[in-house]
Protein backbone atom coordinates (compact mmCIF):
# COMPACT_ATOMS: atom_id res chain seq x y z
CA UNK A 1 -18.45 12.42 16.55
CA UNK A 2 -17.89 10.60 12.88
CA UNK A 3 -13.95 11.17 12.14
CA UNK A 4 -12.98 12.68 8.73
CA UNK A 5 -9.77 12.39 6.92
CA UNK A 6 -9.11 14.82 4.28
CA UNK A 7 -7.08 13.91 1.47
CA UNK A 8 -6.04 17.41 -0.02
CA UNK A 9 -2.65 18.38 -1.84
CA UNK A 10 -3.68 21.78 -2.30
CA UNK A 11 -2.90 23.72 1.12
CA UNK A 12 -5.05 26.26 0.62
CA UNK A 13 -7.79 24.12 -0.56
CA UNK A 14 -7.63 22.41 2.69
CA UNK A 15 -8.10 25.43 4.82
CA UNK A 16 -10.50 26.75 3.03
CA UNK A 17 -12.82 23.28 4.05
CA UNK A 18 -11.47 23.05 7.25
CA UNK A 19 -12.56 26.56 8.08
CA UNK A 20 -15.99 26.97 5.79
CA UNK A 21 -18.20 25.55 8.27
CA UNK A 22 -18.43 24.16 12.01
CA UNK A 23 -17.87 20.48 11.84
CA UNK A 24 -18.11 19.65 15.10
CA UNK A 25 -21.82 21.12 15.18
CA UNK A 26 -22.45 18.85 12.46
CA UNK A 27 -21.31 15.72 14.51
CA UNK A 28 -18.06 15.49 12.94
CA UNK A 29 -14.35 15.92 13.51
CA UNK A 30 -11.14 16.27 10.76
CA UNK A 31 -8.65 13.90 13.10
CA UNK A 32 -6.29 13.10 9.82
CA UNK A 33 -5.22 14.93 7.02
CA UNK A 34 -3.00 13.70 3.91
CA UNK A 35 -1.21 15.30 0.73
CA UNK A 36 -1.99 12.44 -1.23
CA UNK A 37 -3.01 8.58 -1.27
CA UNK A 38 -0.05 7.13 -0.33
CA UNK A 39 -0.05 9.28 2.80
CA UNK A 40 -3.62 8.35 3.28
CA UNK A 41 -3.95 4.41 3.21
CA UNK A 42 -1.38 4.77 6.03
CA UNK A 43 -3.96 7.47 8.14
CA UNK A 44 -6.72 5.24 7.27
CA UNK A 45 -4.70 2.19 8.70
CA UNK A 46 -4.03 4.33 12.04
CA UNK A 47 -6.96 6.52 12.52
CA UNK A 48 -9.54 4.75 10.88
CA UNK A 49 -11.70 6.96 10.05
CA UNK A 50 -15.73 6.99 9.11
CA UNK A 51 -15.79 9.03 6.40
CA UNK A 52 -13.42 10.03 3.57
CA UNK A 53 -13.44 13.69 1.80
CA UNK A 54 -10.72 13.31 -1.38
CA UNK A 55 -9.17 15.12 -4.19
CA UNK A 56 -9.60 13.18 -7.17
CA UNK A 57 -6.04 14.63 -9.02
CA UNK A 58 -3.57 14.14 -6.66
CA UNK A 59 0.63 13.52 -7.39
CA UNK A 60 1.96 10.16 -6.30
CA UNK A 61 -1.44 8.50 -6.09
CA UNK A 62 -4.85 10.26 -6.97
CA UNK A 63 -8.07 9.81 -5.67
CA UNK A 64 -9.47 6.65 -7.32
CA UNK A 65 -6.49 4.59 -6.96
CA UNK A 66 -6.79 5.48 -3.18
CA UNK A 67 -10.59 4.85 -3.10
CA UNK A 68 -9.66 1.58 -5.12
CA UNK A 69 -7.05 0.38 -2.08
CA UNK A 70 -9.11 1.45 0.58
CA UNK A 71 -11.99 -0.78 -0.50
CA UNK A 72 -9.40 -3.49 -1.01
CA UNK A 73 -8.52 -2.41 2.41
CA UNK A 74 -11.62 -3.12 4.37
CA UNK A 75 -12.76 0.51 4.38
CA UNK A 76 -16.18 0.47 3.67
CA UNK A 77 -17.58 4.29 4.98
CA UNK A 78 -18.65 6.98 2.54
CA UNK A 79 -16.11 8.82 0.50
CA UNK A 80 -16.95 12.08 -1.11
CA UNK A 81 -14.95 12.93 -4.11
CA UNK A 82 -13.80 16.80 -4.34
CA UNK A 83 -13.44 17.32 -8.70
CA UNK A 84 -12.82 20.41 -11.01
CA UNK A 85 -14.84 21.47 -13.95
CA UNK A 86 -13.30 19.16 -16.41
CA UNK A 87 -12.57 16.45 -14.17
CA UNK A 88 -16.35 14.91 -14.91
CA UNK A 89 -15.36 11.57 -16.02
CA UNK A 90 -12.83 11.02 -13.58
CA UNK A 91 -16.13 11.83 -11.31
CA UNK A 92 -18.39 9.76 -13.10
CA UNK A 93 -15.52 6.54 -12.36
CA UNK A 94 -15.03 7.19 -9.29
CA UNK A 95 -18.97 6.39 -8.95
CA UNK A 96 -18.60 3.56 -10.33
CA UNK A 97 -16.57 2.03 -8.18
CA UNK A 98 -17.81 3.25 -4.99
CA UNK A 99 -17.91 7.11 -4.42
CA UNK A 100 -20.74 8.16 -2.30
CA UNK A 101 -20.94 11.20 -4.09
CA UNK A 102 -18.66 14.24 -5.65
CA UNK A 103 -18.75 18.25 -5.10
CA UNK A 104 -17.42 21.02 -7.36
CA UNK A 105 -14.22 22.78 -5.20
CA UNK A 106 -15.81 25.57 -7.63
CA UNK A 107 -19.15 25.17 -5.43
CA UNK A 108 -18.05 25.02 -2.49
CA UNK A 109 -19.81 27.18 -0.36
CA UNK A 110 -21.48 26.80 3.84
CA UNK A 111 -24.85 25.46 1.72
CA UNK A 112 -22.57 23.05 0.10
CA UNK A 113 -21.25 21.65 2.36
CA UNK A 114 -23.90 21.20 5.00
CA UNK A 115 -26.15 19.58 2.38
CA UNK A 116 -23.05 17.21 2.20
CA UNK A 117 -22.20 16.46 5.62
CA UNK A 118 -26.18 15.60 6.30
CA UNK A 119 -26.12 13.44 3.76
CA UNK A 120 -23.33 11.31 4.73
CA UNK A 121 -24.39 11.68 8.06
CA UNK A 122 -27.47 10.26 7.38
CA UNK A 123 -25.73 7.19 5.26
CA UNK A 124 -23.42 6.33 8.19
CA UNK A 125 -26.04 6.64 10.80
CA UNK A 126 -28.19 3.76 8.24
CA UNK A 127 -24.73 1.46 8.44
CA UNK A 128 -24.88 1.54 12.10
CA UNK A 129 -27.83 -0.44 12.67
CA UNK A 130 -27.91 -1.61 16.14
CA UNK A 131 -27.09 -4.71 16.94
CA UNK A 132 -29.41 -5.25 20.17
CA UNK A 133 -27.57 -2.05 22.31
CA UNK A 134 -24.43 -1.83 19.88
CA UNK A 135 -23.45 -0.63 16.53
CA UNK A 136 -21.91 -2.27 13.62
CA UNK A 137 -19.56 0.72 13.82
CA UNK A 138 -18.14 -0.54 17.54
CA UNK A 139 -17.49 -4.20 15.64
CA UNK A 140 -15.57 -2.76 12.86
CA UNK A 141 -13.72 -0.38 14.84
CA UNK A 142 -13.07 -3.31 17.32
CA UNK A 143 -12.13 -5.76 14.38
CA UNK A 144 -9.41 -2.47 13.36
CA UNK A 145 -8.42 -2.11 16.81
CA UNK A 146 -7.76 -5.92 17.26
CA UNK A 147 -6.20 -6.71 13.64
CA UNK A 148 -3.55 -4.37 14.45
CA UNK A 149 -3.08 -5.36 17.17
CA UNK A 150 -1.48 -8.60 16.41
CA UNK A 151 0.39 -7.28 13.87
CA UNK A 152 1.91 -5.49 15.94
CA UNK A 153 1.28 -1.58 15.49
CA UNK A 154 -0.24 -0.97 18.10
CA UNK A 155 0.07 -1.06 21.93
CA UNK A 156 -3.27 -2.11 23.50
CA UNK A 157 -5.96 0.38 23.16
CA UNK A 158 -8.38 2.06 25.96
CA UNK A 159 -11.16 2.38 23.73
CA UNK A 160 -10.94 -1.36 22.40
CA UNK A 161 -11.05 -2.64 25.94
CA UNK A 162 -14.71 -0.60 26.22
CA UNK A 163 -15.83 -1.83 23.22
CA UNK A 164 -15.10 -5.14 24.44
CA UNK A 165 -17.11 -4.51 27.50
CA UNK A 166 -19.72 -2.91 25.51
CA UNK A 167 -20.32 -5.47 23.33
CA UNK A 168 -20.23 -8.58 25.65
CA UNK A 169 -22.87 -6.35 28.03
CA UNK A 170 -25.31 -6.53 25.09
CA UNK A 171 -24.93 -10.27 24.96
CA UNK A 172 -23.18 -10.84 22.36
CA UNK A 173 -20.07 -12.87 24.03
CA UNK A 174 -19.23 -15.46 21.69
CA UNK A 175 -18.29 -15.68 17.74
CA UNK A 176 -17.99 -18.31 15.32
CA UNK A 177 -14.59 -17.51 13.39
CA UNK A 178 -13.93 -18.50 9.89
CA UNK A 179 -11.29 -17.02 7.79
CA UNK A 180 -10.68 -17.31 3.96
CA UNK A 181 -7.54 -16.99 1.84
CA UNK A 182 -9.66 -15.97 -1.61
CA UNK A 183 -7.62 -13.89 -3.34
CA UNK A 184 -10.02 -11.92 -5.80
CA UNK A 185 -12.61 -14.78 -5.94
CA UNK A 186 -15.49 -14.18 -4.44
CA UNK A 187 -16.97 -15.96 -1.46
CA UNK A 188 -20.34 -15.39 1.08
CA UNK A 189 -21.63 -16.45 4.11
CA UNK A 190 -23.98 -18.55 2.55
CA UNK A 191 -20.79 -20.84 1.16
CA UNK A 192 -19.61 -20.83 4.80
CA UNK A 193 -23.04 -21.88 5.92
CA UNK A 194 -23.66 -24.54 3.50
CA UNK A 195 -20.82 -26.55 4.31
CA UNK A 196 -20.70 -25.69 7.96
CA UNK A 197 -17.99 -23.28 9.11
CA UNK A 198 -20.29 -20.91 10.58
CA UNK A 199 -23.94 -21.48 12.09
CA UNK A 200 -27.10 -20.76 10.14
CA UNK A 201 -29.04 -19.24 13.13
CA UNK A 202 -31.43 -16.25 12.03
CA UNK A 203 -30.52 -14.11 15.00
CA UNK A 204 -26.61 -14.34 14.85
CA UNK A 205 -25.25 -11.54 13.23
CA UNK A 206 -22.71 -11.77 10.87
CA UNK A 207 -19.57 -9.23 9.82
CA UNK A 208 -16.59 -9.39 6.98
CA UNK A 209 -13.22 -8.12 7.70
CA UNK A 210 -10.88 -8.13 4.27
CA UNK A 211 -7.70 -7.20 4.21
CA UNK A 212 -5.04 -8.32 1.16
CA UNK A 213 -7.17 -10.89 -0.31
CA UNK A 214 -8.53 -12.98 2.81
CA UNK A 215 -11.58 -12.12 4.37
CA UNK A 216 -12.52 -13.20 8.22
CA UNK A 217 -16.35 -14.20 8.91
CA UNK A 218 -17.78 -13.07 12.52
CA UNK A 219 -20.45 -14.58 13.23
CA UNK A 220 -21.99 -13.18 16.65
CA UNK A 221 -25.41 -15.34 18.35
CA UNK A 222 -26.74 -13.47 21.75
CA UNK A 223 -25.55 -15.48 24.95
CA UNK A 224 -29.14 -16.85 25.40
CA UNK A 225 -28.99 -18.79 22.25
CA UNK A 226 -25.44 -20.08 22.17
CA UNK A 227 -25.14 -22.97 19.47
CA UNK A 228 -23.43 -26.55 20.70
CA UNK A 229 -20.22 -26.85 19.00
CA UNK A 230 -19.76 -28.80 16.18
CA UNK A 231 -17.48 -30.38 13.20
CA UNK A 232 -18.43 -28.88 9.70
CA UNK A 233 -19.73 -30.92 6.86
CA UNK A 234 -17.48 -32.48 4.80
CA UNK A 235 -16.56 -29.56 2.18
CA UNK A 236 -14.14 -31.11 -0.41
CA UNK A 237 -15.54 -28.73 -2.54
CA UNK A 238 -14.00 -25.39 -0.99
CA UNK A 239 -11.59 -24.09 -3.59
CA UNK A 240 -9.68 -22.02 -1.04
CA UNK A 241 -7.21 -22.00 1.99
CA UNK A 242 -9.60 -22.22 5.37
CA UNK A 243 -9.43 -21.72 9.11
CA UNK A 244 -12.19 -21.83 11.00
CA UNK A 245 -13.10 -21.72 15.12
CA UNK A 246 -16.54 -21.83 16.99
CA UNK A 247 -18.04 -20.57 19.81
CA UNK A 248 -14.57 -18.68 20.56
CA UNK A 249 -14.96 -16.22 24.02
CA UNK A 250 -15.01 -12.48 23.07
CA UNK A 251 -12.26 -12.09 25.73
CA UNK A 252 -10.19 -14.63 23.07
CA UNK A 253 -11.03 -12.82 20.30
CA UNK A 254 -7.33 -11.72 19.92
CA UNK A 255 -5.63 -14.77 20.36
CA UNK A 256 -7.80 -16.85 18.64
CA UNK A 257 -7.51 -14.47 15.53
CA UNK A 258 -4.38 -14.37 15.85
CA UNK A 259 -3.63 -18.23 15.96
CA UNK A 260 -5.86 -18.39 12.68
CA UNK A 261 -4.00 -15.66 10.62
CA UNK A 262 -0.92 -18.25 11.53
CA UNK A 263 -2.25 -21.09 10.52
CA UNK A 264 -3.65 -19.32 7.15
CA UNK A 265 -0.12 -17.89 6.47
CA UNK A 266 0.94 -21.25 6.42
CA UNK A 267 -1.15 -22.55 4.01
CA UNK A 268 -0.34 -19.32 1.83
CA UNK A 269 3.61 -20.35 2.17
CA UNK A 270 3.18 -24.08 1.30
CA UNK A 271 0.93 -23.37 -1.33
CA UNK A 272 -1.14 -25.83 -0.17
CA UNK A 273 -5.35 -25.97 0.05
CA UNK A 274 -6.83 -27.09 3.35
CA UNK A 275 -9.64 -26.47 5.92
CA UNK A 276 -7.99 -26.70 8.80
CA UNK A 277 -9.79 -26.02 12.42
CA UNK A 278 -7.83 -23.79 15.18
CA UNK A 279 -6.83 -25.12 18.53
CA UNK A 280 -5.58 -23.74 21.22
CA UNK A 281 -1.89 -25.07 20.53
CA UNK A 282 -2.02 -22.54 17.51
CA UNK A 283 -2.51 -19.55 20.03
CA UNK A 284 1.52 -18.64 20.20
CA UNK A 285 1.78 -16.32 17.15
CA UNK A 286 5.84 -16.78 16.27
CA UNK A 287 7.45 -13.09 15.75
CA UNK A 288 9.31 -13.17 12.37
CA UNK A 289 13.19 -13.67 12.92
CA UNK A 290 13.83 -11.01 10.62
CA UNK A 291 14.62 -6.99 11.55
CA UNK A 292 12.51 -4.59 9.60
CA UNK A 293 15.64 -2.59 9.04
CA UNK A 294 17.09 -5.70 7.62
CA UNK A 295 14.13 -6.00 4.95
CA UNK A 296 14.05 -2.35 3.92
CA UNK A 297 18.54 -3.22 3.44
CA UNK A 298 17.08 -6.00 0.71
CA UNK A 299 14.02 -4.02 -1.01
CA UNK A 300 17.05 -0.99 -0.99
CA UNK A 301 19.54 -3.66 -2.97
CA UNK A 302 16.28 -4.73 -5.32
CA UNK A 303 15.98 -1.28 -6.12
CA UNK A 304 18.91 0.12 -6.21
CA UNK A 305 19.58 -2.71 -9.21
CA UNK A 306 16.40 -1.59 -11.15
CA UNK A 307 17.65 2.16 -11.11
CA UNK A 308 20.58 0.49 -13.12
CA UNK A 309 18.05 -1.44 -15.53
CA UNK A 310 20.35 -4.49 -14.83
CA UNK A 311 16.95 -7.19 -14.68
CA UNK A 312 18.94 -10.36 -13.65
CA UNK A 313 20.49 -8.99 -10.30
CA UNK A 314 17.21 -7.43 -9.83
CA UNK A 315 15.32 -10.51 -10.03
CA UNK A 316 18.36 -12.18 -8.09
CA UNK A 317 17.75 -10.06 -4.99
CA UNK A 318 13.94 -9.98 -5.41
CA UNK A 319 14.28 -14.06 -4.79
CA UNK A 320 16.90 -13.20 -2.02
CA UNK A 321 14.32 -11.47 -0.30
CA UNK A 322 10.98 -13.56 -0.57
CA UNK A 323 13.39 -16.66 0.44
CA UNK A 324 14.63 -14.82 3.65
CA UNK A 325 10.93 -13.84 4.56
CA UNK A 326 9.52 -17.40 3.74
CA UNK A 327 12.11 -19.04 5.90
CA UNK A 328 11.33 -16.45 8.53
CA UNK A 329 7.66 -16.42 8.19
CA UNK A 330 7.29 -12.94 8.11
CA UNK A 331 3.49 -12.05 8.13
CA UNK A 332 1.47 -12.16 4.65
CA UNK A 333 0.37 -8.64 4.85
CA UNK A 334 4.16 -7.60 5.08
CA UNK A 335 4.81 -9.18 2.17
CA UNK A 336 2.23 -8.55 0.05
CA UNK A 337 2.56 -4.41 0.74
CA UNK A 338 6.32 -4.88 -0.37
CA UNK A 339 5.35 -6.37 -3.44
CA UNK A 340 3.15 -3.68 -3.78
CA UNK A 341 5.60 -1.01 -2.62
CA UNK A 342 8.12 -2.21 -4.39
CA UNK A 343 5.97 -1.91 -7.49
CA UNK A 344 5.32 1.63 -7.07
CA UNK A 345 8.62 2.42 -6.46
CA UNK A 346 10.12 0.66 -10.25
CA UNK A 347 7.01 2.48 -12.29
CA UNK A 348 8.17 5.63 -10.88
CA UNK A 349 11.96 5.09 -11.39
CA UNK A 350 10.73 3.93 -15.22
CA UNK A 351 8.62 7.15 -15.47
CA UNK A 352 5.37 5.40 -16.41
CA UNK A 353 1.91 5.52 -14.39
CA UNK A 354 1.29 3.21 -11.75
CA UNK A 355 -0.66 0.64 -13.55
CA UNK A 356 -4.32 -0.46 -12.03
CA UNK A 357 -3.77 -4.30 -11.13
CA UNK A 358 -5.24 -6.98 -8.63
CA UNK A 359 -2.23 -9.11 -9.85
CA UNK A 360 -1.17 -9.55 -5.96
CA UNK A 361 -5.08 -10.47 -4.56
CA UNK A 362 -4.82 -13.36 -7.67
CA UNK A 363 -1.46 -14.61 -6.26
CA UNK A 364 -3.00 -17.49 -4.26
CA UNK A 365 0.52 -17.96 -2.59
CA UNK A 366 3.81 -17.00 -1.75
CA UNK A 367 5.60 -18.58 -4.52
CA UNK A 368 2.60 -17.10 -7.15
CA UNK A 369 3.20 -13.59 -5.82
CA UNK A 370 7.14 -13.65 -6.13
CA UNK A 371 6.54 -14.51 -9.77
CA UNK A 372 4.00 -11.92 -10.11
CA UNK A 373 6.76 -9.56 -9.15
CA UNK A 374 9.33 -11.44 -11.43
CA UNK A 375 6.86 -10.42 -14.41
CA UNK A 376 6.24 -7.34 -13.07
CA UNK A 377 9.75 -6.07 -12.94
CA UNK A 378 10.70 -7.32 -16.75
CA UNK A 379 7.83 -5.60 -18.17
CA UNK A 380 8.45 -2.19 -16.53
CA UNK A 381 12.24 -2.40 -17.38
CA UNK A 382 11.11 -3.47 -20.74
CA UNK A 383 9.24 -0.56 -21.28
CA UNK A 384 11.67 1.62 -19.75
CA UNK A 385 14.18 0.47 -22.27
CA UNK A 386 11.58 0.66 -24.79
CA UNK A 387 10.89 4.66 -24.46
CA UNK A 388 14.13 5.58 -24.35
CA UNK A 389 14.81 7.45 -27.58
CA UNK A 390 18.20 6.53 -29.22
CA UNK A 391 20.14 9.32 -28.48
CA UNK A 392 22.05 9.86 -31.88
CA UNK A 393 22.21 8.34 -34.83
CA UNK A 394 26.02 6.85 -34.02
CA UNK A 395 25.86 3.53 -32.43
CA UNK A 396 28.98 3.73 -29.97
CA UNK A 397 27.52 6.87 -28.79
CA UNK A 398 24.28 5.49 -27.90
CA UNK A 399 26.36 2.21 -26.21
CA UNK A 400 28.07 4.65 -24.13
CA UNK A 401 25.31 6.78 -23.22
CA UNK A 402 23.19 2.97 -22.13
CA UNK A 403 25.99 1.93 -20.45
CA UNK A 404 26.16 5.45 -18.26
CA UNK A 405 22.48 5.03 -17.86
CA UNK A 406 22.79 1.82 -16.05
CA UNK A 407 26.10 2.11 -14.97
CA UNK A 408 26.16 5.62 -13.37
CA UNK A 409 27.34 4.60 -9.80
CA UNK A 410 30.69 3.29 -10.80
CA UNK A 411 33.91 4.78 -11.36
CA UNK A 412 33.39 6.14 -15.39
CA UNK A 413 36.23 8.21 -17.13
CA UNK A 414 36.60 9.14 -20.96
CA UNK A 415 39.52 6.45 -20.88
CA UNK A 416 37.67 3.73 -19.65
CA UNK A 417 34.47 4.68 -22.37
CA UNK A 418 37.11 4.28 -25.08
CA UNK A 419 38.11 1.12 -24.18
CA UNK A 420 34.37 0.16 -24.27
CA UNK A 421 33.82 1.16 -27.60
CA UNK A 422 37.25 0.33 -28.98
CA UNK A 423 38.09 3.83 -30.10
CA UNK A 424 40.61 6.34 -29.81
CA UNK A 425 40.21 8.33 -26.57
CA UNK A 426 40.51 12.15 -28.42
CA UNK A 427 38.55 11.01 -31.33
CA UNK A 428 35.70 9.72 -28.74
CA UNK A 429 36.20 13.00 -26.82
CA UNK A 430 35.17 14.90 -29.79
CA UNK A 431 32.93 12.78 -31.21
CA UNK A 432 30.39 12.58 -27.95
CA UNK A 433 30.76 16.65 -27.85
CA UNK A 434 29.38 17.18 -31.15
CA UNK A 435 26.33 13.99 -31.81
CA UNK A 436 25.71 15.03 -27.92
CA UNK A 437 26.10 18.46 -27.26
CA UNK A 438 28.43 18.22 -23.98
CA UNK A 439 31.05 16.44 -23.06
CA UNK A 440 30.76 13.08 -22.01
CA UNK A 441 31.85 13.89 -18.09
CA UNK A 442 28.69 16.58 -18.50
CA UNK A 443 26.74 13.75 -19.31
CA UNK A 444 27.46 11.59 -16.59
CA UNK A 445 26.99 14.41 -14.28
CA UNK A 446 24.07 15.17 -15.64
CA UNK A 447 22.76 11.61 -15.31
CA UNK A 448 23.85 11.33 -11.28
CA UNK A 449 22.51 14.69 -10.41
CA UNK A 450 19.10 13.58 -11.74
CA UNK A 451 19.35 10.36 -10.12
CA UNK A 452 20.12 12.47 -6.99
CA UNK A 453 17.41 14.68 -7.61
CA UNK A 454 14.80 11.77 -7.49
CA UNK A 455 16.53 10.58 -3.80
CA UNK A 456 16.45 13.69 -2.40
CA UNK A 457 12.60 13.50 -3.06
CA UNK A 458 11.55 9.84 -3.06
CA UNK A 459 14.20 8.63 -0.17
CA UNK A 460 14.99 9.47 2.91
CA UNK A 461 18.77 8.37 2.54
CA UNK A 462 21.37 11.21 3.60
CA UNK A 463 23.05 13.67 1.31
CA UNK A 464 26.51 11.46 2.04
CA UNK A 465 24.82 8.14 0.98
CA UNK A 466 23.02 9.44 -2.25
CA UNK A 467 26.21 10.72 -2.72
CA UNK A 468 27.63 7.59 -2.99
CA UNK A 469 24.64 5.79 -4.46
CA UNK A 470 24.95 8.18 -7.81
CA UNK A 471 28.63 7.62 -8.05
CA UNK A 472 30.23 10.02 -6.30
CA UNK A 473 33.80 9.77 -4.47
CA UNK A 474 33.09 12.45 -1.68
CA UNK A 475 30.25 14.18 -0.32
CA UNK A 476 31.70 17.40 -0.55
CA UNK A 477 32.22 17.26 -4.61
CA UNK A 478 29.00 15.85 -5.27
CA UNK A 479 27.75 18.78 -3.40
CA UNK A 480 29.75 21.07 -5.79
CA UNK A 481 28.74 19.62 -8.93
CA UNK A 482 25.26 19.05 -7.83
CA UNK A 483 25.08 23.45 -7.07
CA UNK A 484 26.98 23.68 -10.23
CA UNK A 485 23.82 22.39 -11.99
CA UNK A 486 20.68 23.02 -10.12
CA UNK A 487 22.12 26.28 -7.92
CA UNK A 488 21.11 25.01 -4.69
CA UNK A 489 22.92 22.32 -2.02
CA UNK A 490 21.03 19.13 -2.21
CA UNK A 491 19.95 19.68 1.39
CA UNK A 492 18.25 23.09 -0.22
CA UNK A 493 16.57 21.11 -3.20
CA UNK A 494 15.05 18.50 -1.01
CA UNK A 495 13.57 21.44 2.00
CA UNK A 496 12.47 23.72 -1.18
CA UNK A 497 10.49 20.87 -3.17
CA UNK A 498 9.45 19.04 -0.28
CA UNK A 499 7.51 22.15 1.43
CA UNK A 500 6.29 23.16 -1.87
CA UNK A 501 4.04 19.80 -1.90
């Protein structure tokens, strides 16, 4: 059976394909389902799936960013674009950079979507060409199976152990091993060959796993015609970070792979160049000295100063961070998905799109990406800043209302604003009222419950700590003021708005 995700935030959308026609007597199954791309590189990651049937308009991330990251991913299986009437050229793009195809949800019908499934059927059938008894499919799944493995999410796998037996019954039980820190250049295995990191033999048959900007060569002979092992040429001429192993045991696979993402990670924290070959004194992949709870404390500090638009601390704690994984060697792909998180997170605290970027494959290091992020975090709170209408035409009234804006969590009173502005604290009272409409405490409720509003959907912090994150003294007030406004208890407006999506 080929496994489907379906990447769907319309519920009823998603029933309706689920239940149009009988996948499984079309050789498939639906083993993942997701709201929206973010939700979906992470079933990708842990079912990974053949084949991929998305919405192109989807909230949070929509269907081409997703196809976009999945390619960056490794995923390399069809993926069938479902578009509305006037969607067309967000159809037509999608094409371009990969889509197998796209279907009306207006035509979708049993005719539809057999015609559909045969087709893709057909396409990943092609892709599987057997490799003498075995499938290209049983590699990649057993590269997926493997990668994960020694990062560390998941527990050994039943199904990786057969495809290890499967594959070393067919012959095929040894692999040259050469792995690349590119970035977004682009590299073949005709470089590799030419300077001698992986053997030119006709019969061998050679895979690409790429992940974050660093692709991993396979190169697999038949046991009859095993190559002797040997040095590679001199290559002064390779413009990248490489690691490279020969004639490595399938039943090494892991730690050998392993050892080698080590040794690459440590060119990628030096900043350093270097073709380096793996030995066996490599094999002991170090676990980072550093809690996951204790990284998701810092990225909550980096982004809790963003929310205020205060760009120095931000900046402060972003260098915090990348110094505390660098001294703990926490692994490359952790890193580079908190960049990326991280970025997601400030353009939707700034209200603008996510903007379409390879700026963290180009980072050739660890240094390159932190200032990546450094640049990235000044222009969104630059253009935060920048779209923020003046509020009134009175410019201690618009210094107040910045200062609440950024300053929101701390203790604020009409006293304290008058000091601020040097004015009287009646006149100010009045003053705010009428070039504002409220009164200034309305404001600054106004401001916290919106921050709170955007916790309650984008966190999974409790109603006591978003409580105190907006600046309130008590739970049990902020839960007043917060009903006072929206007419529901936080814990209401987060299960309301949460099952609506």
């Amino acid at each position: 059976m080929w496994k489907v995700l379906l990447v769907e935030d319309e519920t009823r959308v998603r029933r309706l394909i689920k239940e149009i026609i009988d996948w499984e007597e079309m050789g498939f199954v639906i083993t993942g389902e997701a709201n929206n791309g973010i939700e979906a590189l992470e079933v990708i990651r842990e079912e990974s799936p053949h084949f991929i049937l998305c919405d192109i308009m989807m909230p949070l991330m929509d269907g081409i960013e997703l196809l976009q990251k999945a390619r960056l991913q490794g995923f390399e299986g069809p993926f069938v674009m479902l578009t509305a009437v006037n969607e067309f050229e967000l159809a037509r793009q999608a094409l371009e950079y990969g889509a197998t195809n796209y279907i009306l949800k207006l035509s979708l019908n049993v005719d539809t979507m057999r015609q559909m499934l045969e087709k893709v059927s057909r396409e990943l059938s092609k892709a599987a060409i057997p490799a003498r008894q075995i499938s290209y499919r049983d590699f990649e799944l057993l590269y997926r199976y493997t990668w994960r493995q020694i990062h560390g999410m998941d527990e050994a796998d039943p199904e990786r152990s057969v495809l290890l037996q499967r594959i070393s019954a067919s012959g095929f039980t040894h692999a040259d091993l050469c792995l690349v820190l590119h970035g977004t250049g682009g590299i073949g295995e005709e470089d590799l060959t030419r300077n001698g990191l992986i053997h030119s033999i006709e019969t061998s048959v050679i895979h690409k796993f790429r992940i974050h900007g660093c692709t991993t060569f396979f190169s697999w002979v038949p046991r009859s015609e095993l190559p002797v092992v040997r040095a590679p040429a001199e290559n002064g001429a390779m413009a990248y970070s490489v690691v490279w192993a020969s004639s490595v045991p399938i039943s090494e696979l892991e730690t050998t792979w392993g050892g080698m993402i080590r040794l690459i990670e440590r060119s990628w924290y030096e900043s350093s160049k270097s073709v380096t070959a793996y030995s066996e004194t490599d094999s002991i992949i170090q676990q980072p000295g550093i809690s996951s709870q204790a990284l998701w404390n810092m990225e909550r500090e980096i982004l809790h100063a963003f929310e205020r638009r205060d760009k120095n601390i931000c900046i402060r704690q972003l260098n915090v961070m990348f110094d505390e994984m660098k001294k703990n060697h926490v692994s490359m792909t952790i890193v580079v998905e908190t960049a990326e998180r991280l970025d997601d997170r400030f353009a939707a605290i700034s209200g603008h799109g996510k903007a379409q970027t390879d700026d963290w494959l180009s980072a050739a290091n660890h240094e390159e990406l932190r200032h990546v992020l450094e640049d990235r975090i000044d222009d969104w709170i630059t253009k935060w800043i920048k779209s923020t209408t003046l509020p009134s035409a009175h410019p201690e009234i618009n210094r107040i209302v910045d200062y609440i804006q950024s300053h929101y969590d701390k203790e604020i009173t009409l006293k304290s604003m008058a000091e601020q502005v040097t004015l009287d604290e009646h006149y100010l009272s009045g003053l705010f009222s009428k070039k504002m409409g409220c009164t200034l405490i309305q404001y600054l409720h106004k401001v916290r419950i919106d921050q709170a509003r955007f916790y309650l959907l984008q966190s999974t912090l409790t109603v006591g700590e978003i409580a105190e994150r907006v600046g309130f003294a008590n739970a049990a007030y902020f839960v007043k003021i917060f009903k006072r406004w929206t007419e529901q208890t936080p814990s209401e407006f987060r299960k309301n708005n949460m099952s609506n999506g």
